[in-house]
Protein backbone atom coordinates (compact mmCIF):
# COMPACT_ATOMS: atom_id res chain seq x y z
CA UNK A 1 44.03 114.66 99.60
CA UNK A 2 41.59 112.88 102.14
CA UNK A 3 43.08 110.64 105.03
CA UNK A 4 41.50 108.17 106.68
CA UNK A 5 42.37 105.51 109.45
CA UNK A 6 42.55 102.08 108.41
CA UNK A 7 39.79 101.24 110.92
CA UNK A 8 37.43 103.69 109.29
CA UNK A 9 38.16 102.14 106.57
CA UNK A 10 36.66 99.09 108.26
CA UNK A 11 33.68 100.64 109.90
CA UNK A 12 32.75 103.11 106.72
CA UNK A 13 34.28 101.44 103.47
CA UNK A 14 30.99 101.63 101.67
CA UNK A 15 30.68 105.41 102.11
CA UNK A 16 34.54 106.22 101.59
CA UNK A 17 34.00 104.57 98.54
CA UNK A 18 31.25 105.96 97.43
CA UNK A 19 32.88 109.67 98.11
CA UNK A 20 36.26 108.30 96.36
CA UNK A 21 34.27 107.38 93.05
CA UNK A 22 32.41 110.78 93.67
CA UNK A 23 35.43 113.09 93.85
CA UNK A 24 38.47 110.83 91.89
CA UNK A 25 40.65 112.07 95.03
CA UNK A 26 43.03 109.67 96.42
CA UNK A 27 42.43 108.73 99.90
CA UNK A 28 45.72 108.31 102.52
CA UNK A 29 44.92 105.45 104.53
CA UNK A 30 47.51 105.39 107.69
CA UNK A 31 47.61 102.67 110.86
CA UNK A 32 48.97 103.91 114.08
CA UNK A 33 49.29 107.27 112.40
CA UNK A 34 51.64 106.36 109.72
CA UNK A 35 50.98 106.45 105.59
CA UNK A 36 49.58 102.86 105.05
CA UNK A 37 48.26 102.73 101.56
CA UNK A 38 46.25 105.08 98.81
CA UNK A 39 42.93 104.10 97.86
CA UNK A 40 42.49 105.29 93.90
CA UNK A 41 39.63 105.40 91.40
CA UNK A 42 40.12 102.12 90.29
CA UNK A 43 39.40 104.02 86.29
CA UNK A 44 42.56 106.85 87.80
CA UNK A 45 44.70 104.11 88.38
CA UNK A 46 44.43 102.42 85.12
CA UNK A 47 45.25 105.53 83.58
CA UNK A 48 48.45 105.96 85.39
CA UNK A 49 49.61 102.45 84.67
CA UNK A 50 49.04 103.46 80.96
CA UNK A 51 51.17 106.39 81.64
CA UNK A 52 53.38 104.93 83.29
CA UNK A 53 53.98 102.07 80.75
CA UNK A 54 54.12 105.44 78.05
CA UNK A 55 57.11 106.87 80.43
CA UNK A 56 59.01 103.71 81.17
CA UNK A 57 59.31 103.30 77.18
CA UNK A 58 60.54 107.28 76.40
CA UNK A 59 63.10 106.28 79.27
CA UNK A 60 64.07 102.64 77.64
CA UNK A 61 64.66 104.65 73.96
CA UNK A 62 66.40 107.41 75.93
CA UNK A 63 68.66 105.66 77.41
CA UNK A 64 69.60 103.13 74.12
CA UNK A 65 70.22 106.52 72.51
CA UNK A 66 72.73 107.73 74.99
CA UNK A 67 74.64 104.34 74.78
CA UNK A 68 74.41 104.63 70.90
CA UNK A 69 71.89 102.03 70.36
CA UNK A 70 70.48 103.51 67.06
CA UNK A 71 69.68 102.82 63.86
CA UNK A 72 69.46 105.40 60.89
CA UNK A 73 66.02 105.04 58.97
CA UNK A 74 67.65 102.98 55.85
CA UNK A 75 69.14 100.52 58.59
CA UNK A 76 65.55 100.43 60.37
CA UNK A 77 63.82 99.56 57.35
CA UNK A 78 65.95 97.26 56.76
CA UNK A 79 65.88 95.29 59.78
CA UNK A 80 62.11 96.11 59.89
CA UNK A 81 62.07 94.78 56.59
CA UNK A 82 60.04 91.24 57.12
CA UNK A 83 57.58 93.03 59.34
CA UNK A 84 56.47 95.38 56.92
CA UNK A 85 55.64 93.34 54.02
């Protein structure tokens, strides 16, 4: 992963953009040598809100299965049942 001060950044934003769209690698950028921020593919990071939004609901139906918040398939139709007409 690239790093890059936040004042290059300032002086060079043009070009680091221009190499981040080139190579899709997130760039570090730190202030006063610390982690600041990431600059991302804006595309990359749309992708990983989609998979992140894919994750969050395995981990929502995950966890209503371990507290026994199920239905069998007759009870789902069931309940599903003005949906699906």
């Amino acid at each position: 992963m690239k790093t890059e001060l936040v004042t290059t950044l300032k002086r060079q934003a043009t070009k680091i953009l221009a190499d981040l769209h080139e190579s899709k690698e997130p760039v570090l950028i730190t202030e006063h040598g610390q982690p600041s921020a990431y600059l991302v593919d804006f595309e990359d990071f749309e992708r990983m809100q989609s998979r992140m939004s894919i994750l969050e609901g395995i981990a929502r139906g995950e966890k209503a299965i371990f507290e026994g918040r199920v239905y069998s398939e007759s009870e789902a139709e069931e309940k599903m049942g003005k949906w699906l007409k």
